[in-house]
N, C-alpha and C. Protein backbone atom coordinates (compact mmCIF):
# COMPACT_ATOMS: atom_id res chain seq x y z
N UNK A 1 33.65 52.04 -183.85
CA UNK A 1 32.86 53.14 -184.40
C UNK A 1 31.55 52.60 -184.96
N UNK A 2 30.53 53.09 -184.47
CA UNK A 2 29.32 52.84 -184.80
C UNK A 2 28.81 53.06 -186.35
N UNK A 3 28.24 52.21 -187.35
CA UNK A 3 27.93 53.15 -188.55
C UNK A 3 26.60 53.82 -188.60
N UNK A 4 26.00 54.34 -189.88
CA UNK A 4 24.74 55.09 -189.55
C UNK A 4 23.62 53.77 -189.40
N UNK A 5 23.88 52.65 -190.46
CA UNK A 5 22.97 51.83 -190.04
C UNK A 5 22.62 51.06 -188.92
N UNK A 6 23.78 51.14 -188.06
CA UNK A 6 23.75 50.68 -186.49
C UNK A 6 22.85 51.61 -185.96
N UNK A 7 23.75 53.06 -186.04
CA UNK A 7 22.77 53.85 -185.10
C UNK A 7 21.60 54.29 -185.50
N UNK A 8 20.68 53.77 -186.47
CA UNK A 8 19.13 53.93 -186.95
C UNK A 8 18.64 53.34 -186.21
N UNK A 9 19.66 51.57 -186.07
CA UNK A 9 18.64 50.29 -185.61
C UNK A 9 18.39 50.54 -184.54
N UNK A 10 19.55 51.09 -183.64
CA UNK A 10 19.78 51.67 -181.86
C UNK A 10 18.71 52.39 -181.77
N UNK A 11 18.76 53.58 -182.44
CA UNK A 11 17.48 54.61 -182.50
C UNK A 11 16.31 54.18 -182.52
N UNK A 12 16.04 53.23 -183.74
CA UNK A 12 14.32 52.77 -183.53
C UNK A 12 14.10 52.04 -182.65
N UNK A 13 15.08 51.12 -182.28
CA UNK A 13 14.43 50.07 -181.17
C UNK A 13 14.58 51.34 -179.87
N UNK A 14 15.21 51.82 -179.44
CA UNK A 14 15.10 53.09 -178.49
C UNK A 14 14.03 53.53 -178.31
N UNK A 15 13.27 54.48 -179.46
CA UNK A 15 12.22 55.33 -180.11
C UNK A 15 10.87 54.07 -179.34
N UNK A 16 11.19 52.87 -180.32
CA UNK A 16 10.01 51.69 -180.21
C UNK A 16 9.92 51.49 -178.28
N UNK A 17 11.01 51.38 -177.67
CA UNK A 17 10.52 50.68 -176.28
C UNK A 17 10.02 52.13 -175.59
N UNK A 18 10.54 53.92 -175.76
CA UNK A 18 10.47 54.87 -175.09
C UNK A 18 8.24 54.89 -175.35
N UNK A 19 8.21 54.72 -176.48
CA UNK A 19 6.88 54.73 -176.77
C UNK A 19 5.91 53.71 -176.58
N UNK A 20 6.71 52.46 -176.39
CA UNK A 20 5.97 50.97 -175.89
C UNK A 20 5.61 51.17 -174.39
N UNK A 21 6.92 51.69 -173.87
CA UNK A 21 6.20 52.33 -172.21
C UNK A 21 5.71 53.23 -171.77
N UNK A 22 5.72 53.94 -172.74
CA UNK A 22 4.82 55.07 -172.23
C UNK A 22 3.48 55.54 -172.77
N UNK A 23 3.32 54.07 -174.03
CA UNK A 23 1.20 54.58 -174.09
C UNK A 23 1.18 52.96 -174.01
N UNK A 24 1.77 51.85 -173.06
CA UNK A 24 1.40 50.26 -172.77
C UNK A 24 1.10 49.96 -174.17
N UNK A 25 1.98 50.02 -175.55
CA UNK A 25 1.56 49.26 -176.22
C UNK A 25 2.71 48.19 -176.61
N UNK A 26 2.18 47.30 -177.26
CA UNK A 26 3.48 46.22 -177.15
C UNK A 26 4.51 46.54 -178.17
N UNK A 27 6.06 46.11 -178.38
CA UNK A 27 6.62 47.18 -179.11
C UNK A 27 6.64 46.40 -180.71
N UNK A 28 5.97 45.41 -180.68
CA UNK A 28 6.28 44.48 -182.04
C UNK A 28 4.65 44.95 -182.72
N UNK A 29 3.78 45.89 -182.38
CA UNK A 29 2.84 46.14 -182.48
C UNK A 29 3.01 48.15 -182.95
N UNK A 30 4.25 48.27 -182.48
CA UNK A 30 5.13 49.83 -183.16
C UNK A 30 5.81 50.16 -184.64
N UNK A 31 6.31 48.27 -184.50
CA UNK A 31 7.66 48.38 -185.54
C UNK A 31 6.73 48.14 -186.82
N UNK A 32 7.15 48.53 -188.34
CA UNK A 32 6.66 48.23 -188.96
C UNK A 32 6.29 49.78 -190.09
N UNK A 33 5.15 49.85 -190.87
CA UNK A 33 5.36 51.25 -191.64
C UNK A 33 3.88 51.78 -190.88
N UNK A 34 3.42 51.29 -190.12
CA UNK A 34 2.49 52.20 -189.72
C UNK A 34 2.02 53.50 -188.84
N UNK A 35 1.49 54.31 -189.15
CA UNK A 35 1.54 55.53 -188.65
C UNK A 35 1.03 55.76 -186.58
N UNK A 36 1.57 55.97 -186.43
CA UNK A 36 1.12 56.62 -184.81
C UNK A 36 -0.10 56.73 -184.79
N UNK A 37 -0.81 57.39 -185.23
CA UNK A 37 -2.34 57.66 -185.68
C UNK A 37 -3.19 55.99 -185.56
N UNK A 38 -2.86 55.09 -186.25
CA UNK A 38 -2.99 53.74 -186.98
C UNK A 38 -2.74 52.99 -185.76
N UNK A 39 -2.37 53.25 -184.56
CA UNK A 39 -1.92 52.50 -183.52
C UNK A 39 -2.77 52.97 -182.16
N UNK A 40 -3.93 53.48 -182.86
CA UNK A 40 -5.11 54.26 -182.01
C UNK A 40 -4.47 55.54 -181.45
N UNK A 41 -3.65 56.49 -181.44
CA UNK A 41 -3.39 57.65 -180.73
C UNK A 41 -3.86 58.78 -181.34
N UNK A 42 -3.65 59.58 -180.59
CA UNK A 42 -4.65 61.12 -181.28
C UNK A 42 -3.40 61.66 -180.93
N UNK A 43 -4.04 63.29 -180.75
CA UNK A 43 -2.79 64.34 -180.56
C UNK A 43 -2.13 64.46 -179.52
N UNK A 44 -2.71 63.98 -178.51
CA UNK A 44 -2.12 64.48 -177.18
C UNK A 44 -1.11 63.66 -177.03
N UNK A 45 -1.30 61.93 -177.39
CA UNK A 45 -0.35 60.82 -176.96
C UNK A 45 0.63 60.96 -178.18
N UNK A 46 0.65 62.01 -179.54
CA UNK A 46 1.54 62.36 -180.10
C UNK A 46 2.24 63.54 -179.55
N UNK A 47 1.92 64.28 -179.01
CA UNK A 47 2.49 65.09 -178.43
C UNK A 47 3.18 64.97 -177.25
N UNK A 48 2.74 63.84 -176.19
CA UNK A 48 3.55 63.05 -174.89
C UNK A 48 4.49 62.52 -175.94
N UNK A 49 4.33 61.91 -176.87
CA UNK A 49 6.05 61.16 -177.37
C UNK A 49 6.52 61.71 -177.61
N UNK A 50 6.73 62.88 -178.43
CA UNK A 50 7.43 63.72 -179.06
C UNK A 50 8.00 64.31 -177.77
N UNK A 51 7.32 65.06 -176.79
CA UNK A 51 8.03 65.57 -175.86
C UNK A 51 9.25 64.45 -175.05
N UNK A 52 8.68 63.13 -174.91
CA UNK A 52 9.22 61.98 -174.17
C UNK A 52 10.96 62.04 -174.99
N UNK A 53 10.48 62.10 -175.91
CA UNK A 53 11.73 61.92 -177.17
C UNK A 53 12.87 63.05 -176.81
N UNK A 54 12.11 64.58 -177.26
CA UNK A 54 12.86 65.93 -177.28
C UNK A 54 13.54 65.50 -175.40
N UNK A 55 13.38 65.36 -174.20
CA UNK A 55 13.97 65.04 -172.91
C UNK A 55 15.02 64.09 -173.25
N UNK A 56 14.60 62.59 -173.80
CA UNK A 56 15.45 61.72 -173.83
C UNK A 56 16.91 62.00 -174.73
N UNK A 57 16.38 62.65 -175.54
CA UNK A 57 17.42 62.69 -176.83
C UNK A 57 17.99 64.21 -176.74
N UNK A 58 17.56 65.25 -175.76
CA UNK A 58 18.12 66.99 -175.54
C UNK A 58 17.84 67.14 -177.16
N UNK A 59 16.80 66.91 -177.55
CA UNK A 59 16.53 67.63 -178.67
C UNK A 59 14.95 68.68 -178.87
N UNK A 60 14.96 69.55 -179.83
CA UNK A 60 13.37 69.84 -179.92
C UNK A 60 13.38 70.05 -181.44
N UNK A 61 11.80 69.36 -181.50
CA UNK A 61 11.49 69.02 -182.84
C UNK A 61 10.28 69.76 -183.06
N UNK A 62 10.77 71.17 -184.10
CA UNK A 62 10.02 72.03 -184.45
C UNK A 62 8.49 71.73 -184.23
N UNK A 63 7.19 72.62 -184.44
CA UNK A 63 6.23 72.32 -184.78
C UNK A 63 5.93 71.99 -186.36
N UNK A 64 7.04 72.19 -187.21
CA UNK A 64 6.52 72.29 -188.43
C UNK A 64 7.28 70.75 -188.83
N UNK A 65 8.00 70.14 -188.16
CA UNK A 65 8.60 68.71 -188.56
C UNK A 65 7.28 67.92 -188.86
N UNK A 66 7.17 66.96 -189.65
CA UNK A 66 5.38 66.04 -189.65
C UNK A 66 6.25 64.67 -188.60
N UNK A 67 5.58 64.75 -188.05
CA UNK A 67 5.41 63.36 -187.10
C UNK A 67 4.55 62.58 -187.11
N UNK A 68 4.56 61.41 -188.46
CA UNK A 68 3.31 60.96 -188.35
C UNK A 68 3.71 59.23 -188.14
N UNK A 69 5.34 59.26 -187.43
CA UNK A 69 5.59 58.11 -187.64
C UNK A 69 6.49 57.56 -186.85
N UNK A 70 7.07 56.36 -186.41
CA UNK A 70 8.46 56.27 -185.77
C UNK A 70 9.43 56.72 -186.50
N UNK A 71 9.33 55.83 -187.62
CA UNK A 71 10.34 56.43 -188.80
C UNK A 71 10.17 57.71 -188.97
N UNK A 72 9.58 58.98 -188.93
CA UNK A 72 10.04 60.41 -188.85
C UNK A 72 10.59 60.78 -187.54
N UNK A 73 10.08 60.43 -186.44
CA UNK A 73 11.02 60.50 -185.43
C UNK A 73 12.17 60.10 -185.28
N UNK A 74 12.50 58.67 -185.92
CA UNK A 74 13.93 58.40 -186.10
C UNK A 74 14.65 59.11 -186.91
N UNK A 75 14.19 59.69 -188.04
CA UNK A 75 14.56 60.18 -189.23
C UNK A 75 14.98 61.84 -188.78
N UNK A 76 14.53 62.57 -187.91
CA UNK A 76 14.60 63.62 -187.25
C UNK A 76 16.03 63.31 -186.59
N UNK A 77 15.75 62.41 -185.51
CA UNK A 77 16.80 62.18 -184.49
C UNK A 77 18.19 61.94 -185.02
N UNK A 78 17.91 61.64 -186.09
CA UNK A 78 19.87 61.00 -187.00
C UNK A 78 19.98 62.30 -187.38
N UNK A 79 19.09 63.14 -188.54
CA UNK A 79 19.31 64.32 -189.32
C UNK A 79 19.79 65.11 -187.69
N UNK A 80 19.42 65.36 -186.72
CA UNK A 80 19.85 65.82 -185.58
C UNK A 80 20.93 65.92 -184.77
N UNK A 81 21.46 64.45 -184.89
CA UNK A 81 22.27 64.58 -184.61
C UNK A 81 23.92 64.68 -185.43
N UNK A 82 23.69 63.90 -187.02
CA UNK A 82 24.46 64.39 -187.87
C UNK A 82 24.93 65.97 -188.18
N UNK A 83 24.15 67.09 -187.66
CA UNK A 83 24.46 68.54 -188.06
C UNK A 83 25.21 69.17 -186.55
């Protein structure tokens, strides 16, 4: 049985490589507290992840969730799948 802190770590490194391949950035250049924004992206390449995510994971993440981060995307994806 997996615990929650396993499946965070699963999740971010997941989250980190789904988004390392799909705007070519390197993924040790993801991890860390900095914002999406902070990693040169605007709205659109926030909006390709988020969608990349909602496919990978059969989830959808309101417009009103703030996504300004991996960690809110991970943080979404557990609260998500815990309910």
């Amino acid at each position: 049985m997996m615990h929650m802190a396993d499946t965070r770590t699963t999740l971010y490194k997941e989250v980190i490589n789904l988004v390392s391949r799909l705007k070519a950035i390197a993924p040790h250049k993801l991890s860390g507290p900095k914002g999406l924004w902070e990693n040169g992206m605007d709205i659109v390449d926030v909006v390709d992840i988020i969608l990349a995510v909602e496919k990978k994971y059969s989830v959808v993440i309101p417009d009103e969730v703030p996504v300004y981060s991996i960690d809110d995307l991970v943080n979404y994806l557990q609260m998500s799948k815990a309910s």
